[in-house]
Each structure stands twice: as structure tokens, then as C-alpha cells.
Protein backbone atom coordinates (compact mmCIF):
# COMPACT_ATOMS: atom_id res chain seq x y z
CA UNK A 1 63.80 -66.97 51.46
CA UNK A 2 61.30 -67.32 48.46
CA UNK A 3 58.89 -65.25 48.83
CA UNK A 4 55.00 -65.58 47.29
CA UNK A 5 55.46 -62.23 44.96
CA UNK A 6 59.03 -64.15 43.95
CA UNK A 7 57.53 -67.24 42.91
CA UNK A 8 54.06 -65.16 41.08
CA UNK A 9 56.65 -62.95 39.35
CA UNK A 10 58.45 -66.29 37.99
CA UNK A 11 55.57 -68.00 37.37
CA UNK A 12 54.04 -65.78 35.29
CA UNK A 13 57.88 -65.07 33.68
CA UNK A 14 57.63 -68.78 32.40
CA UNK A 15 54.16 -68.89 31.07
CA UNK A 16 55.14 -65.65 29.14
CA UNK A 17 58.14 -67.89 27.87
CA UNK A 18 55.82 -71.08 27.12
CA UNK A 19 53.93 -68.95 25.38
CA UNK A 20 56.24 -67.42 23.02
CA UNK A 21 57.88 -69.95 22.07
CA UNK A 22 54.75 -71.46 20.99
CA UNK A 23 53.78 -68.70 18.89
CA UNK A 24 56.74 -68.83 17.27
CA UNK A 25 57.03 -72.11 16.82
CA UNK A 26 53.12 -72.17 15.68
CA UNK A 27 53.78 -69.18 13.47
CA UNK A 28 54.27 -69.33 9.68
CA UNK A 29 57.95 -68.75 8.42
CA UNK A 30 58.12 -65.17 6.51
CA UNK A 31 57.82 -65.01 2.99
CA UNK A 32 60.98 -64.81 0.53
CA UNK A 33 60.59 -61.55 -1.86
CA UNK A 34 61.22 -62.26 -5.60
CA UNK A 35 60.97 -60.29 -8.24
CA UNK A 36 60.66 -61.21 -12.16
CA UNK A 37 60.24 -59.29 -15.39
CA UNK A 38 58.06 -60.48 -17.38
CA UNK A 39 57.06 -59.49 -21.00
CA UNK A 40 53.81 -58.69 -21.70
CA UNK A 41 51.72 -60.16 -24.37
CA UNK A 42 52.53 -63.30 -23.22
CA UNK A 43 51.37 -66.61 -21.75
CA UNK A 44 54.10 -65.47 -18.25
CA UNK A 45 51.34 -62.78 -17.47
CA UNK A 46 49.26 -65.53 -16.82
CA UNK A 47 50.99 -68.03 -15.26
CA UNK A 48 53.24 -65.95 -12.87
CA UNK A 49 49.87 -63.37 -11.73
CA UNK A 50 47.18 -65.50 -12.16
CA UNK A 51 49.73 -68.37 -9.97
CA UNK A 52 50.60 -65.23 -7.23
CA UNK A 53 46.14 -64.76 -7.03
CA UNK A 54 45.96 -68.26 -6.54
CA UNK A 55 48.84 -68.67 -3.69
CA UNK A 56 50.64 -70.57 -5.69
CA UNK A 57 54.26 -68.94 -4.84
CA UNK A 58 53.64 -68.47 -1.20
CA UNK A 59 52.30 -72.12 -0.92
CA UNK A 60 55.97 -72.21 -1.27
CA UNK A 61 57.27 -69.42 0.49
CA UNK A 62 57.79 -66.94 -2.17
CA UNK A 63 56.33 -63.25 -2.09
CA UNK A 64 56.25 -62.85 -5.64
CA UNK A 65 56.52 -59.61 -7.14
CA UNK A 66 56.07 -59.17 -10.57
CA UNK A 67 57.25 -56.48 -13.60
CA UNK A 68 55.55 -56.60 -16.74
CA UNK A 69 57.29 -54.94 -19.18
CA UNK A 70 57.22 -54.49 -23.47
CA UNK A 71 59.57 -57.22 -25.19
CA UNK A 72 62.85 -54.91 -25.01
CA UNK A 73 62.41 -54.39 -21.18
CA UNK A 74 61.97 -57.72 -20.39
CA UNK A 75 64.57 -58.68 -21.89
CA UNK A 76 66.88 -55.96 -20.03
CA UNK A 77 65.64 -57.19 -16.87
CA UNK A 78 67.82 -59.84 -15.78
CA UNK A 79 71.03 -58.72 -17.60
CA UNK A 80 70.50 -55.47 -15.21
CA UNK A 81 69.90 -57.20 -12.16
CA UNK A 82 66.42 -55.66 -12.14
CA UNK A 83 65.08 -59.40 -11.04
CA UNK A 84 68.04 -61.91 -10.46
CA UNK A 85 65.89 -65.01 -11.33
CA UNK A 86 62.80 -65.43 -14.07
CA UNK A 87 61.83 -67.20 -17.32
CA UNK A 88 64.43 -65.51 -19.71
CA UNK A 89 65.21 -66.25 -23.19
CA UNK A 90 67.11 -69.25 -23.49
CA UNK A 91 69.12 -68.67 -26.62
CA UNK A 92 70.31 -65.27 -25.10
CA UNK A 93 71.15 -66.76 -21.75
CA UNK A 94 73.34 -69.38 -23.42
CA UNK A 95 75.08 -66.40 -25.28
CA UNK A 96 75.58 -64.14 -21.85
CA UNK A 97 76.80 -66.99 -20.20
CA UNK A 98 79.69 -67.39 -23.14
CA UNK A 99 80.19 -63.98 -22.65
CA UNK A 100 81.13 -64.91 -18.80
CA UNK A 101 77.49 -63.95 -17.24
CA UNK A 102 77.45 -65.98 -14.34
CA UNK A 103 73.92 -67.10 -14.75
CA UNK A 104 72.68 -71.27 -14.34
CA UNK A 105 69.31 -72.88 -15.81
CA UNK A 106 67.41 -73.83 -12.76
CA UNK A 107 64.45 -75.43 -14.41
CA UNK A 108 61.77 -75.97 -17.25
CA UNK A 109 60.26 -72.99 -18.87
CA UNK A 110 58.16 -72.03 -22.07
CA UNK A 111 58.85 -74.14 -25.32
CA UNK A 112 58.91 -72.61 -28.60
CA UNK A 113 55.20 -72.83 -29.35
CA UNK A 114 56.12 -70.63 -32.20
CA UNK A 115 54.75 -71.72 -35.11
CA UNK A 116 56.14 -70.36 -38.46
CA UNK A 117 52.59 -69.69 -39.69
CA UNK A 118 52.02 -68.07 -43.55
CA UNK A 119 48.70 -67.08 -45.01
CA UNK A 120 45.75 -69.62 -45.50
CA UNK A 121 45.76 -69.62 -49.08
CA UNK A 122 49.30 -68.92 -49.65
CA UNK A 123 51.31 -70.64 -52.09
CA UNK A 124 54.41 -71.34 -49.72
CA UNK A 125 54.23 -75.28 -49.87
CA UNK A 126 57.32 -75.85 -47.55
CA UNK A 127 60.15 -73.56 -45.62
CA UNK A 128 62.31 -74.06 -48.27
CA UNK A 129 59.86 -71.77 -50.10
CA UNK A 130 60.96 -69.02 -48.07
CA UNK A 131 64.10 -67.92 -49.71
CA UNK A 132 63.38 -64.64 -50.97
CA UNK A 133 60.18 -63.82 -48.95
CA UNK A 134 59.50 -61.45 -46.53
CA UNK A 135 59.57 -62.75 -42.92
CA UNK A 136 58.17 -61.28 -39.71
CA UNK A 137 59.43 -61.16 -36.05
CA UNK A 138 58.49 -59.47 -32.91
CA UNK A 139 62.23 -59.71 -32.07
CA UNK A 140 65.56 -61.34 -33.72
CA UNK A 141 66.58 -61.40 -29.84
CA UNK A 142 64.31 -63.44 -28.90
CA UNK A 143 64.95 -66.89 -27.74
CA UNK A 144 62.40 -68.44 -29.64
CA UNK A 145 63.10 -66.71 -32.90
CA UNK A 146 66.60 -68.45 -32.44
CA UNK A 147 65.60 -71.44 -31.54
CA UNK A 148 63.31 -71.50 -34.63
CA UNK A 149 66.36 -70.26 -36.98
CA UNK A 150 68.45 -72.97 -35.61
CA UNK A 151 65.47 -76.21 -36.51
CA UNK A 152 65.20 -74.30 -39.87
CA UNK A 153 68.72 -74.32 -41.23
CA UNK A 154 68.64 -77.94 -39.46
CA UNK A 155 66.04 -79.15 -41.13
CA UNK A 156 65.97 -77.45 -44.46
CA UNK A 157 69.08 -75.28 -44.96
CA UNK A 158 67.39 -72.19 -44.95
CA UNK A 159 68.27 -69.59 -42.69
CA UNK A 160 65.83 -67.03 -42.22
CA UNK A 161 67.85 -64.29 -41.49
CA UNK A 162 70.49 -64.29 -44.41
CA UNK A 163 68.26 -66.21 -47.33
CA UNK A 164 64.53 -63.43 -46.39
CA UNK A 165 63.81 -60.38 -45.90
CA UNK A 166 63.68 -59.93 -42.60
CA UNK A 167 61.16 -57.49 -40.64
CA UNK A 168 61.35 -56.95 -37.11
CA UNK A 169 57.91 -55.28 -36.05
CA UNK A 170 56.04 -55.46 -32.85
CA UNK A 171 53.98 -58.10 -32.27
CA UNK A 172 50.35 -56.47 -32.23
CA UNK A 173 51.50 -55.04 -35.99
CA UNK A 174 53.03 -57.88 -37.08
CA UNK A 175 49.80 -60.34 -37.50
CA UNK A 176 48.03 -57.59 -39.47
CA UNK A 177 50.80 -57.23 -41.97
CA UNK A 178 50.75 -61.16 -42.68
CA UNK A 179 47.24 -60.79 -42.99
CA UNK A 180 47.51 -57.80 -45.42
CA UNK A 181 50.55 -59.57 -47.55
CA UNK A 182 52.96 -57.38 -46.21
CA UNK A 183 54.77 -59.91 -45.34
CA UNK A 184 54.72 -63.53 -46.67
CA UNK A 185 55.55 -65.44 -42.90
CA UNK A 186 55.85 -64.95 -38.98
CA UNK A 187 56.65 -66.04 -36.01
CA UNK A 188 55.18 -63.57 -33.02
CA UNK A 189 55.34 -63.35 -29.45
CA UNK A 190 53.59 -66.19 -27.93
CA UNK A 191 49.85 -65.22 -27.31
CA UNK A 192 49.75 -63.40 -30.48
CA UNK A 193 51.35 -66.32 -32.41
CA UNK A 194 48.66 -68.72 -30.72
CA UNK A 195 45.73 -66.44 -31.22
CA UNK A 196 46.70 -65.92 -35.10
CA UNK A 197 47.15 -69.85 -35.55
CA UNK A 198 43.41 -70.33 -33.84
CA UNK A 199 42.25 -68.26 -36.66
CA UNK A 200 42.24 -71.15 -39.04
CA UNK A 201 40.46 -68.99 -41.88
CA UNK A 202 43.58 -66.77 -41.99
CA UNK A 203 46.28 -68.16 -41.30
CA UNK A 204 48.05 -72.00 -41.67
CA UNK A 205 51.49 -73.92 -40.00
CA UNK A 206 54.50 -74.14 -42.14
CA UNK A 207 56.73 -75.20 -39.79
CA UNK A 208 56.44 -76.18 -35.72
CA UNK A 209 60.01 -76.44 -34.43
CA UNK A 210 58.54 -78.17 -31.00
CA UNK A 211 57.31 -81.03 -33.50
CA UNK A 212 60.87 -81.38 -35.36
CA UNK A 213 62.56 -82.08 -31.99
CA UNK A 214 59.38 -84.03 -30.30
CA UNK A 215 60.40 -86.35 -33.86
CA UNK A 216 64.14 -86.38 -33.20
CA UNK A 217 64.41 -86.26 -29.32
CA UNK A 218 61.10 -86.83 -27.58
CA UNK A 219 61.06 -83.41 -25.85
CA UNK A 220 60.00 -79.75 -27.29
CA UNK A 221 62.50 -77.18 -27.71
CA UNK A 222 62.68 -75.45 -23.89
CA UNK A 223 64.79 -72.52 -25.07
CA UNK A 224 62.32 -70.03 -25.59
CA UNK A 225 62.72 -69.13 -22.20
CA UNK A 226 63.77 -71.47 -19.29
CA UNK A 227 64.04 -70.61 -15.82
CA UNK A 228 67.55 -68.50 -15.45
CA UNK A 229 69.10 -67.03 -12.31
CA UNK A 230 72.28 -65.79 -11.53
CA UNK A 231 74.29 -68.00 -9.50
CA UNK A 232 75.34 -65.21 -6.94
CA UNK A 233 71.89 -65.38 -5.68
CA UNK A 234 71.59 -68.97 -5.93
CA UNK A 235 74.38 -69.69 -3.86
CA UNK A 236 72.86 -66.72 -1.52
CA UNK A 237 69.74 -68.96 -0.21
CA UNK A 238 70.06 -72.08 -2.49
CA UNK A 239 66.64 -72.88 -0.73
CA UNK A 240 65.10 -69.81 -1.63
CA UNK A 241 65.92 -71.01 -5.48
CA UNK A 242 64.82 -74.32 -5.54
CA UNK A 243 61.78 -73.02 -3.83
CA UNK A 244 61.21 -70.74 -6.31
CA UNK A 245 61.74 -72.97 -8.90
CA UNK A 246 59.27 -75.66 -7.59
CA UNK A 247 56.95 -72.35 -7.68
CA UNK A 248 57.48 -71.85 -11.03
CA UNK A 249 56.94 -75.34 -12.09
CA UNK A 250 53.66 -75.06 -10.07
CA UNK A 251 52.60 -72.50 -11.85
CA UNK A 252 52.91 -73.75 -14.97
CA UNK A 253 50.85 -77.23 -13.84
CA UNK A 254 48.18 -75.04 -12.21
CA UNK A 255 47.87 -72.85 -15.22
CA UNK A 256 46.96 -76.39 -17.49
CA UNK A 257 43.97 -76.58 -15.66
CA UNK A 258 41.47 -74.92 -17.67
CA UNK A 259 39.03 -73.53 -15.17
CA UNK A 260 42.63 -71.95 -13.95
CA UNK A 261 43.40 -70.10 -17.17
CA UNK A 262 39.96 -68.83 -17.17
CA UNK A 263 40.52 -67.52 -13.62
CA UNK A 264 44.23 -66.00 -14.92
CA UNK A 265 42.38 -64.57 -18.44
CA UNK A 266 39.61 -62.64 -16.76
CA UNK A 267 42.04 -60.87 -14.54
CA UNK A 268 44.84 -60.19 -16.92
CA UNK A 269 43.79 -61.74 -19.90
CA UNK A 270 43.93 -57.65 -21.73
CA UNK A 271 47.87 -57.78 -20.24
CA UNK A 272 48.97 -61.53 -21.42
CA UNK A 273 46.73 -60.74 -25.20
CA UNK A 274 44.24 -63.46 -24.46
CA UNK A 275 40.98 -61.41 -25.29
CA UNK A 276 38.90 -63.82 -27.13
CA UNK A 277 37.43 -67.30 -26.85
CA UNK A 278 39.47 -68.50 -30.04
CA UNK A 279 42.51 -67.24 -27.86
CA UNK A 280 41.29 -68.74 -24.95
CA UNK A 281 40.41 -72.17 -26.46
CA UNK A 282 43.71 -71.96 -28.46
CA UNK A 283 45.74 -71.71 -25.17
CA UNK A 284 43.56 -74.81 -23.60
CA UNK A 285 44.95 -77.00 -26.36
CA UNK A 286 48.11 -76.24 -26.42
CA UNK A 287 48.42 -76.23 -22.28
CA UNK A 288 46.45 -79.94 -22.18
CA UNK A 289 47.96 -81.43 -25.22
CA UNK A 290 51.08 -79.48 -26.75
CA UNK A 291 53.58 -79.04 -24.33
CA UNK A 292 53.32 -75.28 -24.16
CA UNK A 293 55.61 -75.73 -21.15
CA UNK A 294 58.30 -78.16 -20.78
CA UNK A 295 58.42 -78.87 -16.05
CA UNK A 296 60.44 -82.32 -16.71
CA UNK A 297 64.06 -81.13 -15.39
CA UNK A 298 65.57 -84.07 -15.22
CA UNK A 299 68.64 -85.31 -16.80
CA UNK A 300 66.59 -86.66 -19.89
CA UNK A 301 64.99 -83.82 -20.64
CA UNK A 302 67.97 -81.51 -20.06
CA UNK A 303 69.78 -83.84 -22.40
CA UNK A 304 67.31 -83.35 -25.04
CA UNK A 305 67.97 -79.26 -24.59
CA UNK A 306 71.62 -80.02 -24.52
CA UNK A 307 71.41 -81.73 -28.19
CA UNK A 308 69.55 -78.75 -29.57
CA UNK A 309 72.08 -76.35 -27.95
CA UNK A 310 74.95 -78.53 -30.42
CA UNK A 311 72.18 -77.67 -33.07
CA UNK A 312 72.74 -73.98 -32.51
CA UNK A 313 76.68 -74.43 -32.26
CA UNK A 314 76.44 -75.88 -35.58
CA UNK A 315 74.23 -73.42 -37.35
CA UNK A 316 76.31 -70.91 -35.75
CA UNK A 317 73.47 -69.46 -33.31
CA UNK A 318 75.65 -69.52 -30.57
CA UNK A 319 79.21 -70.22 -30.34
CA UNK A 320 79.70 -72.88 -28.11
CA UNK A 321 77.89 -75.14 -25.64
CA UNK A 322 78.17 -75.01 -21.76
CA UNK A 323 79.35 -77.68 -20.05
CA UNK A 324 75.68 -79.21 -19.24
CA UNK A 325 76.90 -80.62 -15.88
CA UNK A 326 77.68 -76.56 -14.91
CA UNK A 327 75.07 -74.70 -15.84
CA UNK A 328 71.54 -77.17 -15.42
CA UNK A 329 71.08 -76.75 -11.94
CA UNK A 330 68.88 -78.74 -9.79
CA UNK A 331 67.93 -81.18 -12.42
CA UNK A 332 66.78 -84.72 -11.20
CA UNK A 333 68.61 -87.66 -11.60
């Protein structure tokens, strides 16, 4: 026979039931932990923080944790497993992967808003003028400086490396030697490139590689540092990676907002080396109207970064092309 404590005790079992289930149904799915390296002095400080203040990654389920580092560690970052997805230098990632790193490019990134930028009033007319000069670089290993080799022996023959006299200084140095006459040209980590071209008085373009490939292709060069991950982990939670990389892309389109990047420089503006309102109004240009960042993936775009990958073959940058089809992942038809 049922009895009435029977029935209480069962009723009260399924309302305990009901109930869970609902919260868990009602709660919010946990967050995904990522980690990136990121180097500082550049525009990454602002759009992977100032994106993690704004709940930008957890809007898509990413807890984003992020490493600043100087140029040298970021760039040891990913190679050591230290973060297993981030915006890496391109150029280098193509090279690991010939050397059997089993990395993939998962989406857009930073273009090479690298200018090659000389002294105001200097008398180097074209790049062909720089054969024999003294050139400046916060890093031969850097993607950009690379990617900036390979549009200069494409477009003029010169190669910077074997035909000037190559510095390699870091980048809060480097400005104040062109500026001295130290050295006759530079290219510099992003936000100190971009805060040494807003100073107009100082300092002129001799060469934009995003605007030689914009000519030839329609797209800027992406291969200062694309979105690379190693595959192990993409094929661990492929979701977790596309999420991440629709984060990433988010990030970028949240930073072009300009009331955004003022949000992202007051908090870490010291960090990224946005300290001024030249560099700040230098950065809203080139977000709204440059293509500072490249977020078309799609098989366009990743065609146009396939080209300038034969580019580097050619010029001997890299040593051969991966098979696009391979190793751009999650690109849109």
C-alpha cells in the first residue's frame, strides 16, 4: 500500500528533479580557457584585452587569458606550446610548418601596416635608393619584416637584407636612431611604426607593402601575423577553435570602433605604445580606412595570401608553399 509519507517523499523527489534540470538547462554553458602570447608594443594588447574587458571572447564562450610578452617571447610562445592558438607571425608559421610543425591558419589577422618610413627631409627618392643605407628593424624574425623584404625585391629588386646595412634594434630605440640619422630607414613594431608615421614633421612613407598588393590583388598582405593554431588542438574541440576564431575576428571589428579603442587605450594604451593623441588618431585611420586588419577568410582573400606566399617562394623567403587547401582552415566558401 502507498502510503501519504511515500507519495510526499516522491513528490517532493520529482520537484527536486524538475527543478534541476531546469537549472541546468537555464544555466550558461562553462567557459573554454585560452591562452595567447601576445607581444607588447603592439596593436594585439589592444584588441585581445581591451576585447576580454568588453566580453567580447566570452560572448563566445572563450575565457581568454592573455601573456604579454617582449618581441622574442612572443614569438617563443606558440613554438613552445606556451598558448596553442594566437595571432603569430605569418612568415615564420609558413617556415615551421615546412619544417613539419603541425600548425593550420584558422583566420584573418594583422596586415603589414609597416610602412618603410625614412626621414622627412631625406634625400631617399625611392627603395631603390636604399642600396647601401643603413636599415632598421625591431626583428629580422618578424613576419612583417619578411613580408616587407619579399614586396621589396618584388617590386624593385632590392633586398634589404643582402644590398643595406642591416640593424636589428628594439623598437622603442629604433625610431630615435632614424630620427638622429643613425640610420637612413625602418620598419618597427606596429604601434611604434604607426605613431612615428603620425609624426608627419619627422618622418615620410617610402614604401607601404599593404598598398603594392591592395594594387596587384585587392587584399593587404595578412602575413604579419594571422591567426595560427596547432592542429592537435584543433582537432581536440574543433568548436572551441572556430569559436575562438569568430572571437578573434570580433575583436578586431569591435576594436574599429573608435569610442572602443579609446576604451582599450586608456586601460592599456602604456602596454600596446599608444600614449598620445597623434598615436591614438593614427590608429583611428588606419582601423576605419586602412585595413589594419584583414577578418575576410574566405577563399578570395586566402587566395590573395596564397599569391604572396609564391612571392616569398620566389624571392627565396621561404622555401616552398603549403598546399592552401591543407593548411587555411575554416575559410568560407
Amino acid at each position: 500500500m502507498t502510503t501519504r509519507r511515500s507519495l510526499l517523499l516522491g513528490g517532493i523527489g520529482s520537484v527536486a528533479a524538475v527543478a534541476g534540470m531546469r537549472t541546468r538547462a537555464g544555466a550558461a554553458p562553462a567557459l573554454k580557457p585560452v591562452k595567447v602570447v601576445i607581444p607588447q608594443s603592439s596593436v594585439f594588447v589592444l584588441n585581445y584585452l581591451g576585447g576580454k574587458d568588453a566580453g567580447v571572447f566570452a560572448k563566445h564562450g572563450i575565457d581568454l587569458d592573455v601573456d604579454p610578452r617582449p618581441f622574442a617571447g612572443f614569438l617563443a610562445g606558440l613554438p613552445g606550446k606556451q598558448c596553442m592558438a594566437v595571432t603569430y607571425s605569418g612568415i615564420d608559421a609558413i617556415e615551421k610548418i615546412n619544417e613539419g610543425l603541425d600548425w593550420a591558419i584558422i583566420g584573418g589577422g594583422l596586415t603589414v601596416v609597416q610602412n618603410v618610413l625614412v626621414p622627412k627631409n631625406s634625400p631617399i627618392k625611392t627603395p631603390a635608393d636604399l642600396k647601401g643605407k643603413t636599415f632598421g628593424t625591431f626583428s629580422t624574425g618578424a613576419g612583417s619584416f619578411k613580408c616587407v623584404r619579399a614586396a621589396l625585391i618584388d617590386a624593385y629588386k632590392i633586398d634589404v637584407i643582402k644590398d643595406t646595412k642591416m640593424q636589428q634594434v628594439a623598437g622603442p630605440a629604433l625610431t630615435k636612431l632614424l630620427e638622429s640619422g643613425q640610420i637612413q630607414a625602418m620598419m618597427n613594431i606596429s604601434s611604434l611604426n604607426l605613431a612615428a608615421q603620425a609624426q608627419t614633421d619627422k618622418f615620410r612613407v617610402l614604401f607601404s607593402p599593404n598598398d603594392y598588393w591592395k594594387q596587384k590583388t585587392g587584399f593587404p598582405i595578412v602575413w604579419a601575423a594571422p591567426l595560427v593554431a596547432w592542429r592537435s588542438w584543433i582537432d581536440e574541440d574543433q568548436a572551441r577553435a572556430k569559436a575562438f576564431a569568430a572571437a578573434v575576428k570580433d575583436s578586431f571589428l569591435w576594436l574599429e570602433q573608435p569610442a572602443n579603442l579609446e576604451a582599450a587605450v586608456k586601460n592599456h594604451g602604456t602596454l600596446a605604445g599608444v600614449t598620445t593623441p597623434q598615436d591614438v588618431a593614427a590608429y583611428k585611420d588606419w582601423l576605419q580606412h586602412r585595413n589594419m586588419f584583414m577578418t575576410d577568410w574566405d577563399a578570395k582573400s586566402v587566395g590573395a595570401q596564397w599569391k604572396f606566399l609564391d612571392v616569398c617562394q620566389r624571392t627565396g623567403i621561404i622555401s616552398k608553399v603549403p598546399a592552401q587547401d591543407k593548411y587555411a582552415l575554416f575559410a568560407e566558401s
